[in-house]
PDB file of N, CA and C in Angstrom:
ATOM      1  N   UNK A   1       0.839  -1.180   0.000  1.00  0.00           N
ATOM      2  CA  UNK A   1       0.000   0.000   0.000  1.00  0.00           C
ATOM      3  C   UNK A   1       0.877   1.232   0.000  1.00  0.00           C
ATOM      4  N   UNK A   2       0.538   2.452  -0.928  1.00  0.00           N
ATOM      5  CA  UNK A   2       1.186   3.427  -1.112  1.00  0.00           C
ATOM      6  C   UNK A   2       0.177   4.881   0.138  1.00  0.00           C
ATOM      7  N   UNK A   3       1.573   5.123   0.515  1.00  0.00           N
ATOM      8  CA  UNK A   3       0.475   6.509   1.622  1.00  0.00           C
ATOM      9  C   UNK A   3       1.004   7.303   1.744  1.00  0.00           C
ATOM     10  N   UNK A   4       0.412   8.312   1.144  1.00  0.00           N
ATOM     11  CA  UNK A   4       1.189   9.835   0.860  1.00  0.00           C
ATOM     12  C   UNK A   4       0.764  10.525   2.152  1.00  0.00           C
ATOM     13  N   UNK A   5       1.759  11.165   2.506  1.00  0.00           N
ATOM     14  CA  UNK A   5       1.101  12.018   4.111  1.00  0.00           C
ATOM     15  C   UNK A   5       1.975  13.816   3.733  1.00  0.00           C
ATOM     16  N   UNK A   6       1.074  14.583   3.629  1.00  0.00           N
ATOM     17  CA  UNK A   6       1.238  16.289   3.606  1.00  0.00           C
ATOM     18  C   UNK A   6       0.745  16.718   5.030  1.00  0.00           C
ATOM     19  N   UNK A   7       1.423  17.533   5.553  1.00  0.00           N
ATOM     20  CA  UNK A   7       1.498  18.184   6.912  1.00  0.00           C
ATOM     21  C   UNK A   7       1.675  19.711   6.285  1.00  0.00           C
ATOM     22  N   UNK A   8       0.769  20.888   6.809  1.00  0.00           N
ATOM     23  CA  UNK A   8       0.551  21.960   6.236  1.00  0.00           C
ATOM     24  C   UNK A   8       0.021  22.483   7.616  1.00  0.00           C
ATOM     25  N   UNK A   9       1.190  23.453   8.126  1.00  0.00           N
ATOM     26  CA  UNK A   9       0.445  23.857   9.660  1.00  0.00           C
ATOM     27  C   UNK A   9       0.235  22.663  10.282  1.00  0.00           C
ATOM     28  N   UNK A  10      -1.125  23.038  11.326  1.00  0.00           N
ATOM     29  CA  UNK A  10      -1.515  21.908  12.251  1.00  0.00           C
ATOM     30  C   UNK A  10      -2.700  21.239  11.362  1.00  0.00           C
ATOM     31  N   UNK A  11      -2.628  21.294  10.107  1.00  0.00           N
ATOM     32  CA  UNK A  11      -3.232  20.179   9.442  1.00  0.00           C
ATOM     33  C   UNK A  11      -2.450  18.828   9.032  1.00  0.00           C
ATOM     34  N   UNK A  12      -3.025  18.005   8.592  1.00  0.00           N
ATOM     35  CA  UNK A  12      -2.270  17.221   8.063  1.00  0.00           C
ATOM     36  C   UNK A  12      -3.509  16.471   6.460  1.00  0.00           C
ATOM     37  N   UNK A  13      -3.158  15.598   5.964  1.00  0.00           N
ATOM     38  CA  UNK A  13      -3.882  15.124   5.024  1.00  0.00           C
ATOM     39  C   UNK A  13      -3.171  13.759   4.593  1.00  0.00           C
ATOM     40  N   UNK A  14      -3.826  12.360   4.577  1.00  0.00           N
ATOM     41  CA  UNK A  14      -3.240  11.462   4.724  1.00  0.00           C
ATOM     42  C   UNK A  14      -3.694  10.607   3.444  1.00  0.00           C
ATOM     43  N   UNK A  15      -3.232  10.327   2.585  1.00  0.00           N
ATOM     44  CA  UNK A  15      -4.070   9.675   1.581  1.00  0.00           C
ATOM     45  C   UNK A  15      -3.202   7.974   1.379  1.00  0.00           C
ATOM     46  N   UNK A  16      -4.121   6.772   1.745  1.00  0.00           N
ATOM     47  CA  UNK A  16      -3.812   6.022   0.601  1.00  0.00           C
ATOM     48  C   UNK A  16      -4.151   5.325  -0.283  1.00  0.00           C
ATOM     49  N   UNK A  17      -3.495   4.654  -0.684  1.00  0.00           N
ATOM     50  CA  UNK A  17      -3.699   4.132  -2.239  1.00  0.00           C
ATOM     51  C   UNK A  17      -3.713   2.776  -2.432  1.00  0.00           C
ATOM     52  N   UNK A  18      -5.060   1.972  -2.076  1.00  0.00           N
ATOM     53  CA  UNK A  18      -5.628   0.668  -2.306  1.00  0.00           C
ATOM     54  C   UNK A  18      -6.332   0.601  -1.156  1.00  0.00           C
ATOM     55  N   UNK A  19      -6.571  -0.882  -1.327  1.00  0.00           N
ATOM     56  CA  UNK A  19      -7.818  -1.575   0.161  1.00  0.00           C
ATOM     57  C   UNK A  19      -7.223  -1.581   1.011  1.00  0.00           C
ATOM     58  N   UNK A  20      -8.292  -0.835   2.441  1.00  0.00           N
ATOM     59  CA  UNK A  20      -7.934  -0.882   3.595  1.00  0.00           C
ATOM     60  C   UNK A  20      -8.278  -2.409   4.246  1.00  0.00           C
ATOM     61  N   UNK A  21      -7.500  -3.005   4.633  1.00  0.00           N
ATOM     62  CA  UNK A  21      -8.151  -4.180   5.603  1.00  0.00           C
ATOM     63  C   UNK A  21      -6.981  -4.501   6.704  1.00  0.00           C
ATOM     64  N   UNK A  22      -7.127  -5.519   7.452  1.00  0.00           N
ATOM     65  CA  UNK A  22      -5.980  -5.825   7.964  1.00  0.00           C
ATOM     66  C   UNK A  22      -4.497  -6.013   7.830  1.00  0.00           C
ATOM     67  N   UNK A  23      -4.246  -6.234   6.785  1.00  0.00           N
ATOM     68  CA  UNK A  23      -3.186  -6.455   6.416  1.00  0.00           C
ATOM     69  C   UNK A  23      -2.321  -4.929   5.491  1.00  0.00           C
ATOM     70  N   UNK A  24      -3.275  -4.166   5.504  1.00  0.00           N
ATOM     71  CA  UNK A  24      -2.883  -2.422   5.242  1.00  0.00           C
ATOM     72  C   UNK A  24      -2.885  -1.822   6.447  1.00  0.00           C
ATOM     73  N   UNK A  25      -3.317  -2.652   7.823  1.00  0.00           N
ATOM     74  CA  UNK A  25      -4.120  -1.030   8.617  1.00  0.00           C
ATOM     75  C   UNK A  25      -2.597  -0.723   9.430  1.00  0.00           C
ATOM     76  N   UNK A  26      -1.502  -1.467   9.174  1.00  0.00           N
ATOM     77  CA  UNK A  26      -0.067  -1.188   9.932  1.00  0.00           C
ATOM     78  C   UNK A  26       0.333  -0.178   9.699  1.00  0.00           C
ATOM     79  N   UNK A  27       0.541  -0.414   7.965  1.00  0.00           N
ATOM     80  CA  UNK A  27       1.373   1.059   7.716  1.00  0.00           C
ATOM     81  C   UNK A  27       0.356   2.562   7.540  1.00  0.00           C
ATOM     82  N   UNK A  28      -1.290   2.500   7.601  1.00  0.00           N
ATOM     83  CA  UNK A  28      -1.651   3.632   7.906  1.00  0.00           C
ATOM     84  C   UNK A  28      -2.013   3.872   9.449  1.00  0.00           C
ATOM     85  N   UNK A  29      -1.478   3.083  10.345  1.00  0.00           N
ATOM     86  CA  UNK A  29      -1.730   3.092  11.380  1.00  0.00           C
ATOM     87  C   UNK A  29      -0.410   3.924  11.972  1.00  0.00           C
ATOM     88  N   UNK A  30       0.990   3.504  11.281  1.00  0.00           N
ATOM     89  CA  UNK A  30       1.986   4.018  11.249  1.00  0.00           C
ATOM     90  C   UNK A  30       2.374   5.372  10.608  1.00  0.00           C
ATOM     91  N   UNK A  31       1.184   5.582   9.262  1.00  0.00           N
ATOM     92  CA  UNK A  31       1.318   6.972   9.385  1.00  0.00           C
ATOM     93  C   UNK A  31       0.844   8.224  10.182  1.00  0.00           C
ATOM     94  N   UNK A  32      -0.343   7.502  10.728  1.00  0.00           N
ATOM     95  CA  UNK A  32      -1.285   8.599  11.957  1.00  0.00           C
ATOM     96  C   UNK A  32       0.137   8.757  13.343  1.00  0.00           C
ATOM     97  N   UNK A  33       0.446   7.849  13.251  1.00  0.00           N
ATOM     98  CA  UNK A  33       1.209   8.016  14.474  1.00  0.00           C
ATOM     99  C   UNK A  33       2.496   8.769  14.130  1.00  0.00           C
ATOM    100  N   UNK A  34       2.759   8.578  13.398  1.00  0.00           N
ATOM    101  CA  UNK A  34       3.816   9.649  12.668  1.00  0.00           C
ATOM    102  C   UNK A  34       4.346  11.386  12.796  1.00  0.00           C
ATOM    103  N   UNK A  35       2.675  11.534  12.795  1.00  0.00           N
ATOM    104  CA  UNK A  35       2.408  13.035  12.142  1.00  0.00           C
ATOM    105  C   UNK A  35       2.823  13.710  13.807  1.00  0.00           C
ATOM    106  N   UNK A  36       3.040  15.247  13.534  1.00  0.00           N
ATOM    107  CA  UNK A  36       3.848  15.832  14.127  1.00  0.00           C
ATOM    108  C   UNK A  36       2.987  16.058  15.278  1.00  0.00           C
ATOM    109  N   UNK A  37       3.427  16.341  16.962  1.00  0.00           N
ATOM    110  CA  UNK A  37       2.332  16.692  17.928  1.00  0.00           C
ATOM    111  C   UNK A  37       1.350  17.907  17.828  1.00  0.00           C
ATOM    112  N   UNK A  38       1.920  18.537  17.249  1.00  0.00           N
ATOM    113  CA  UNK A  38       1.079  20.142  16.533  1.00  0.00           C
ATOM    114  C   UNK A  38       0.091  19.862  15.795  1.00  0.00           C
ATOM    115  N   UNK A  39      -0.413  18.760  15.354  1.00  0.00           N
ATOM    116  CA  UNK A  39      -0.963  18.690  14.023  1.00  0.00           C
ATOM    117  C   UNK A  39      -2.393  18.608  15.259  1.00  0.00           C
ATOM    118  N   UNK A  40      -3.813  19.054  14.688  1.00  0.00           N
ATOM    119  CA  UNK A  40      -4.877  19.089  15.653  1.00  0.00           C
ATOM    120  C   UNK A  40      -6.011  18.562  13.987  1.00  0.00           C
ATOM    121  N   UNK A  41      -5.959  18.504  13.543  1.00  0.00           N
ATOM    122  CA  UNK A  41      -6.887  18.576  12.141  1.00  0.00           C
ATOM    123  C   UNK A  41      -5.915  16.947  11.068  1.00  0.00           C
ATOM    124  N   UNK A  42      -6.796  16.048  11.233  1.00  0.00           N
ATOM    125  CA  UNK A  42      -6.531  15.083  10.119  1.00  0.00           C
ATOM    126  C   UNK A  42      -7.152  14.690   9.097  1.00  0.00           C
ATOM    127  N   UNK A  43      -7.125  14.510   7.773  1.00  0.00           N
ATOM    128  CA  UNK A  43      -7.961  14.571   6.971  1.00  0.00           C
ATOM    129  C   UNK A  43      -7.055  13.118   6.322  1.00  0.00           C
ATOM    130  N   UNK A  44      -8.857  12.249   6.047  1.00  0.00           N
ATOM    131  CA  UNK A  44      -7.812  10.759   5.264  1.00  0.00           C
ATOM    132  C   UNK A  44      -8.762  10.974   4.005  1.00  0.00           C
ATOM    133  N   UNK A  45      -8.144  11.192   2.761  1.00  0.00           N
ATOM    134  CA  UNK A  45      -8.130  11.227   1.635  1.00  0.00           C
ATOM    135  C   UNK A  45      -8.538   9.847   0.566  1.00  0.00           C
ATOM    136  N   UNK A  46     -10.157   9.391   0.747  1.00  0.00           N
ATOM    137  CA  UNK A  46      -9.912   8.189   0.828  1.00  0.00           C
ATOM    138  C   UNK A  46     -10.097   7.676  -0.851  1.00  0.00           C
ATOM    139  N   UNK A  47     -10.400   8.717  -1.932  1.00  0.00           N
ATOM    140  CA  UNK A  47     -10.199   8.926  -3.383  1.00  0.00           C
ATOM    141  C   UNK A  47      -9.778   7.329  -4.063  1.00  0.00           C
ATOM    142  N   UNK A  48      -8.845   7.021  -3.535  1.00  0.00           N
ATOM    143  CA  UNK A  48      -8.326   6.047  -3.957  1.00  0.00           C
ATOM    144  C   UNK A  48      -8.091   4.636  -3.552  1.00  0.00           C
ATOM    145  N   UNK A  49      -8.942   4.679  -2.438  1.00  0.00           N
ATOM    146  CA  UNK A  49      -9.344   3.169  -1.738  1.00  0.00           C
ATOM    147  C   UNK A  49     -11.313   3.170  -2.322  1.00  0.00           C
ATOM    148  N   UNK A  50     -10.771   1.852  -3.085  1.00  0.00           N
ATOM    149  CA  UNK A  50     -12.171   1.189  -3.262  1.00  0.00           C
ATOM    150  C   UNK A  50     -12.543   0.305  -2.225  1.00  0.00           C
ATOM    151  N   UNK A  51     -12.068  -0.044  -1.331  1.00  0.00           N
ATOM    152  CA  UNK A  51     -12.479  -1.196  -0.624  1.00  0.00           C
ATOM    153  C   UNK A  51     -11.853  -1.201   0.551  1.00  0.00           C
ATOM    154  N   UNK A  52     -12.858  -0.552   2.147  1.00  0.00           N
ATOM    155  CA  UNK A  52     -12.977  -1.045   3.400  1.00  0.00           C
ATOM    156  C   UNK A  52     -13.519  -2.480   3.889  1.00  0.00           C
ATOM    157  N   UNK A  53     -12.552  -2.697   4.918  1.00  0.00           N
ATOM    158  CA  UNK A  53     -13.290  -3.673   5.629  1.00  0.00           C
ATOM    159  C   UNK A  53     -13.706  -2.777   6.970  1.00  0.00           C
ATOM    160  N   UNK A  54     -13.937  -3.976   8.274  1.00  0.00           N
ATOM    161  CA  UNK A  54     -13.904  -3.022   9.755  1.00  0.00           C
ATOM    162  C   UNK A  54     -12.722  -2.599  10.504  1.00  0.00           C
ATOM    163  N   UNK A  55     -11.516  -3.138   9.375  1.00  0.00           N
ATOM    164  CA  UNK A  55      -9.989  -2.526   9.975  1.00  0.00           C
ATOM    165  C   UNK A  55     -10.411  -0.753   9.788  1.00  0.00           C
ATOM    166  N   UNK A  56     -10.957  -0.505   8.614  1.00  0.00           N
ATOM    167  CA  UNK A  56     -10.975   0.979   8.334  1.00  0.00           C
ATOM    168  C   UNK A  56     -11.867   1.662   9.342  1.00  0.00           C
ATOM    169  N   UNK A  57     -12.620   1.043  10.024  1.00  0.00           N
ATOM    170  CA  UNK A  57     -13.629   1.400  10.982  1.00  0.00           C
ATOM    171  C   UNK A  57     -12.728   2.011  12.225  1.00  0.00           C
ATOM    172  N   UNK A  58     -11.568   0.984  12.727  1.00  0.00           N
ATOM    173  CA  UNK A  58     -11.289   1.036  13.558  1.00  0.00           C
ATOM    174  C   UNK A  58     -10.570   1.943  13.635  1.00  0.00           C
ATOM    175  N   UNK A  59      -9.717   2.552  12.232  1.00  0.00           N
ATOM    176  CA  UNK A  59      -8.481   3.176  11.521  1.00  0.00           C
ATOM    177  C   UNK A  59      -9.493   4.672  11.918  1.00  0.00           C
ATOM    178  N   UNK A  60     -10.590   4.918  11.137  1.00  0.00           N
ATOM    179  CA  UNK A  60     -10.934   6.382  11.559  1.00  0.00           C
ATOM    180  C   UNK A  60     -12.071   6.256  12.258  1.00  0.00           C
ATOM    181  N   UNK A  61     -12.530   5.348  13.612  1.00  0.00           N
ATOM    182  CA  UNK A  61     -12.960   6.005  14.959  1.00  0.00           C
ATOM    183  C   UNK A  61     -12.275   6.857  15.266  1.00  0.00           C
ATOM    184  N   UNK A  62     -13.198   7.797  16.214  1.00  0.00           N
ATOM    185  CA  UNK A  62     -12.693   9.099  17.244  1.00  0.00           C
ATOM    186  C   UNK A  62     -11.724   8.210  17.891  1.00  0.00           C
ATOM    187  N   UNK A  63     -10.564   8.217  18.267  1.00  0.00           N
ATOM    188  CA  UNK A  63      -9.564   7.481  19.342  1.00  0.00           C
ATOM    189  C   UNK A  63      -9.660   8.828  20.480  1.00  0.00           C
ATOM    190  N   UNK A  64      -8.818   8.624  21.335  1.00  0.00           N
ATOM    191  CA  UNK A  64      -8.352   9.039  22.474  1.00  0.00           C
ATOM    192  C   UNK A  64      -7.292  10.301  22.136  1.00  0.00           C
ATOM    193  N   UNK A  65      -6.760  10.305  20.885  1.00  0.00           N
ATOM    194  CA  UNK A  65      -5.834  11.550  20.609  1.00  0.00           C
ATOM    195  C   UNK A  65      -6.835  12.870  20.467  1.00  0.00           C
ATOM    196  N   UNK A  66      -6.145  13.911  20.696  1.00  0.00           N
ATOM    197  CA  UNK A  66      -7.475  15.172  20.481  1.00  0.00           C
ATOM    198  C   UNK A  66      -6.638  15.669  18.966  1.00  0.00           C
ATOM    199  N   UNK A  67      -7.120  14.848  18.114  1.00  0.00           N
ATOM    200  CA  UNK A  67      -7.238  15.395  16.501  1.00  0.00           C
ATOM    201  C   UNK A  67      -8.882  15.375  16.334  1.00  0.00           C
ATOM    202  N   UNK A  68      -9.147  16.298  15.711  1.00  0.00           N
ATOM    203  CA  UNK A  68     -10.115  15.780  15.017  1.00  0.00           C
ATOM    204  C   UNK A  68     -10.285  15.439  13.249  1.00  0.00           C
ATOM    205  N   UNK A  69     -10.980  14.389  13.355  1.00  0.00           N
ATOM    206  CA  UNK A  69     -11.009  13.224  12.392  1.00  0.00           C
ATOM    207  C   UNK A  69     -11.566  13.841  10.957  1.00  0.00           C
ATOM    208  N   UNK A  70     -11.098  13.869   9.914  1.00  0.00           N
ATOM    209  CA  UNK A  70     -11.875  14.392   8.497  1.00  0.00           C
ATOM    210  C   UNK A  70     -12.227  13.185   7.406  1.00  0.00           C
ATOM    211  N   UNK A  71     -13.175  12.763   6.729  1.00  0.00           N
ATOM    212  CA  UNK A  71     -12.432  11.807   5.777  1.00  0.00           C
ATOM    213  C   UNK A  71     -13.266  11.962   4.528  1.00  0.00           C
ATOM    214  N   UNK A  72     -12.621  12.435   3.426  1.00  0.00           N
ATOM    215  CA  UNK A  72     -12.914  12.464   2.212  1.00  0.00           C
ATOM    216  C   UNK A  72     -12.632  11.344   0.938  1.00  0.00           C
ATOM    217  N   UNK A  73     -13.532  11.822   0.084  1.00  0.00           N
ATOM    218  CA  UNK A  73     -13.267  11.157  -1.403  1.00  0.00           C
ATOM    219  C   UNK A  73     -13.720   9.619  -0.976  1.00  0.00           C
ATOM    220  N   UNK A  74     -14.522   9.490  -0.198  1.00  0.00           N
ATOM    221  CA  UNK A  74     -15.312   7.977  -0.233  1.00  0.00           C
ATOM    222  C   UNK A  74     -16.076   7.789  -1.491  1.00  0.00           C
ATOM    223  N   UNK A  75     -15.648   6.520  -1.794  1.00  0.00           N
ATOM    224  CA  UNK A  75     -16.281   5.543  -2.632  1.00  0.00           C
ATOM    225  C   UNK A  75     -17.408   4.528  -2.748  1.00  0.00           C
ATOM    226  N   UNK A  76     -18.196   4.166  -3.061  1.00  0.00           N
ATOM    227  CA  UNK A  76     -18.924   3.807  -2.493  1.00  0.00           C
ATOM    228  C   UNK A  76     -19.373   2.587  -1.505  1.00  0.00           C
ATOM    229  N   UNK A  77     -17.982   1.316  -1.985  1.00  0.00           N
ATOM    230  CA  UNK A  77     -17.894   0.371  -0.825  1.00  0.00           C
ATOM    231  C   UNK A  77     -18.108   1.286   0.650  1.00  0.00           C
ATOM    232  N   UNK A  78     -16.623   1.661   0.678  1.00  0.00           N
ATOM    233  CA  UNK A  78     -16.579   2.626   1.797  1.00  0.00           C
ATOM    234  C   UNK A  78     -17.517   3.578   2.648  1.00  0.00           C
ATOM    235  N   UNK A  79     -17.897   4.018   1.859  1.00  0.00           N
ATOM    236  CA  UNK A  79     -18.999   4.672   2.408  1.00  0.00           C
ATOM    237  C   UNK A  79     -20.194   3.960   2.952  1.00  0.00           C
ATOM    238  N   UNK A  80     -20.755   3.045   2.073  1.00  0.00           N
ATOM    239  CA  UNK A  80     -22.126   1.985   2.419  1.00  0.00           C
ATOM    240  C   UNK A  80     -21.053   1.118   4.324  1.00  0.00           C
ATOM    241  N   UNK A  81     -20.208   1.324   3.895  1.00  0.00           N
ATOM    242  CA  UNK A  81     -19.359   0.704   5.305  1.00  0.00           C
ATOM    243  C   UNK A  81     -19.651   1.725   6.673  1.00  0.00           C
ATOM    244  N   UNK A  82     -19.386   3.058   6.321  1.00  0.00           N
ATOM    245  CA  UNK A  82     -19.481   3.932   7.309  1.00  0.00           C
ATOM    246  C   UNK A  82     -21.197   4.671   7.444  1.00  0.00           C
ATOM    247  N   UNK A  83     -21.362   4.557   6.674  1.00  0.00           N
ATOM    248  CA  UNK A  83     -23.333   4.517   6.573  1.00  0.00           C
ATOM    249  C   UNK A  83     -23.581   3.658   7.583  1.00  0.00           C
ATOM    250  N   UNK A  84     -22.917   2.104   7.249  1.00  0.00           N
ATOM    251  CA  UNK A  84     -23.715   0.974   8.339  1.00  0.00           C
ATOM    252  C   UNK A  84     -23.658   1.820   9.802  1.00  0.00           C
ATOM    253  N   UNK A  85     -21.969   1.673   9.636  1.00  0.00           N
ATOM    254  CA  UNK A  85     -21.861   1.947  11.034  1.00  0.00           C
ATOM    255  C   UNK A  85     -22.246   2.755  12.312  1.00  0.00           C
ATOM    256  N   UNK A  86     -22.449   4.145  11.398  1.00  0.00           N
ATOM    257  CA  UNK A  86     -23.420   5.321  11.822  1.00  0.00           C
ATOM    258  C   UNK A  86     -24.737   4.826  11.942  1.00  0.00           C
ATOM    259  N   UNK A  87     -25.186   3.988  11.117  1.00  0.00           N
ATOM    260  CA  UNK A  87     -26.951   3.417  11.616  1.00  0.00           C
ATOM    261  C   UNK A  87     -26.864   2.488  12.948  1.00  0.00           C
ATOM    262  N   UNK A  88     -25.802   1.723  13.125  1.00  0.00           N
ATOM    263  CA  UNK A  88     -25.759   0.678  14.007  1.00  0.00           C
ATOM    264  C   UNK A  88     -25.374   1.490  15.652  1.00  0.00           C
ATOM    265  N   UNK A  89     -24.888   2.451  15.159  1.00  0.00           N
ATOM    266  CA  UNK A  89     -24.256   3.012  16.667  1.00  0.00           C
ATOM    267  C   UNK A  89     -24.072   4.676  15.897  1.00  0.00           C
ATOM    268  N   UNK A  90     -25.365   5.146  16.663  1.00  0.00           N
ATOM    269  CA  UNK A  90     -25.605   6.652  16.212  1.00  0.00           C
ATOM    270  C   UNK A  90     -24.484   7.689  17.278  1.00  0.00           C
ATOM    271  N   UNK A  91     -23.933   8.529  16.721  1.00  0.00           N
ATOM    272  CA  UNK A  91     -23.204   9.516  17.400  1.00  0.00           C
ATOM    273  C   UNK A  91     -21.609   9.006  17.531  1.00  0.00           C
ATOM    274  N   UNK A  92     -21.821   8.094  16.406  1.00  0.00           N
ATOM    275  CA  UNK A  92     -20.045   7.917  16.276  1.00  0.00           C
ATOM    276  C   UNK A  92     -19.176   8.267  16.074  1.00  0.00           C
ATOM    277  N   UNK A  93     -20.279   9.138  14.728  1.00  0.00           N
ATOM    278  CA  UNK A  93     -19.352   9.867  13.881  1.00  0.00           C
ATOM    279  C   UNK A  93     -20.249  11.438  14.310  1.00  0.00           C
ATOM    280  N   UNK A  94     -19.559  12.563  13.663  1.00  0.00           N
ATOM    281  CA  UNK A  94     -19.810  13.666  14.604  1.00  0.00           C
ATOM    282  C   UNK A  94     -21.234  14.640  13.075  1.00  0.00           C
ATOM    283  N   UNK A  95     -20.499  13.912  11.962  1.00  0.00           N
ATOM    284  CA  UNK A  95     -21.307  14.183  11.296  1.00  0.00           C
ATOM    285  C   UNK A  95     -20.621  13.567   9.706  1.00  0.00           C
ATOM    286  N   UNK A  96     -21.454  12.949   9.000  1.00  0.00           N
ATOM    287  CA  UNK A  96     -20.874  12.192   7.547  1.00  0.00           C
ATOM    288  C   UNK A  96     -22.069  12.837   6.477  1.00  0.00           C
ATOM    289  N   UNK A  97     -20.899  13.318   5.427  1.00  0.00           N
ATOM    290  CA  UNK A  97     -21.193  13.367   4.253  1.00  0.00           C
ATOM    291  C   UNK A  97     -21.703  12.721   3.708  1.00  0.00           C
ATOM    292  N   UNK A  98     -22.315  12.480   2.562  1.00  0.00           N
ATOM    293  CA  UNK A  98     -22.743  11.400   1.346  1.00  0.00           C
ATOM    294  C   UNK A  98     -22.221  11.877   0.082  1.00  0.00           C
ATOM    295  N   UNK A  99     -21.085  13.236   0.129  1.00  0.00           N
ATOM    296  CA  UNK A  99     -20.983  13.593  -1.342  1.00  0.00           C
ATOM    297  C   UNK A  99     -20.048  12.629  -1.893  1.00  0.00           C
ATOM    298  N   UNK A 100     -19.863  12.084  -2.670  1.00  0.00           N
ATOM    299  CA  UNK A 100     -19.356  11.268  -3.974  1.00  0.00           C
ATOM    300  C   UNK A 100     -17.715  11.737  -3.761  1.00  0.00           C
ATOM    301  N   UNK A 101     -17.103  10.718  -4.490  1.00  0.00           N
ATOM    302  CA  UNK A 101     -15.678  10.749  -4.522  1.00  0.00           C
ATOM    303  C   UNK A 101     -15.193  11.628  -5.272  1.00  0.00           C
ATOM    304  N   UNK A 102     -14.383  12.282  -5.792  1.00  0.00           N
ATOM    305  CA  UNK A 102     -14.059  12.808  -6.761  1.00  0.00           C
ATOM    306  C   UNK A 102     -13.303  12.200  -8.008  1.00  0.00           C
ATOM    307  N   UNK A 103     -13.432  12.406  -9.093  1.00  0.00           N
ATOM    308  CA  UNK A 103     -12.805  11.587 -10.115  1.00  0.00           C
ATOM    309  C   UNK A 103     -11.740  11.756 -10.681  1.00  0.00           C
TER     310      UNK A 103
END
């Protein structure tokens, strides 16, 4: 898996590139942990992943760090993934989009 990470101020923007599942969630697990202590704003760029499992669930829950969580360019596996999850357990997420990926 390819994962581009831009740090801009206390933003950051994390994108990668293929399916998230277990066997990816190391090295984007390794890039969140990465990013600098300043950074307060994360954004995962998800454009280019067609395919979550519940590793990705676990990858952008709210954790215990005080970032707060962004995640764009969902696809539609992905998304029908984080749809469930928001129906199954309301107030997970703080608020989700439905706009479309970009092309």
């Amino acid at each position: 898996m390819d994962v581009t990470t831009a740090v801009t101020g206390t933003s950051a923007r994390i994108t990668p590139c293929g399916d998230i599942d277990s066997d990816t969630l190391a090295p984007l697990r390794a890039a969140a942990d990465a990013l600098p202590p300043h950074v307060t704003d994360v954004q995962w760029d998800l454009h280019d992943t067609p395919f979550m499992d519940v590793s990705g669930l676990h990858l952008l829950l709210p954790g215990s760090a005080r970032r707060r969580v962004t995640v764009t360019g969902l696809r539609p596996q992905p998304l029908r993934l984080l749809l469930l999850a928001a129906d199954i357990n309301p107030g997970t997420f703080d608020r989700l989009s439905t706009s479309p990926a970009r092309s």
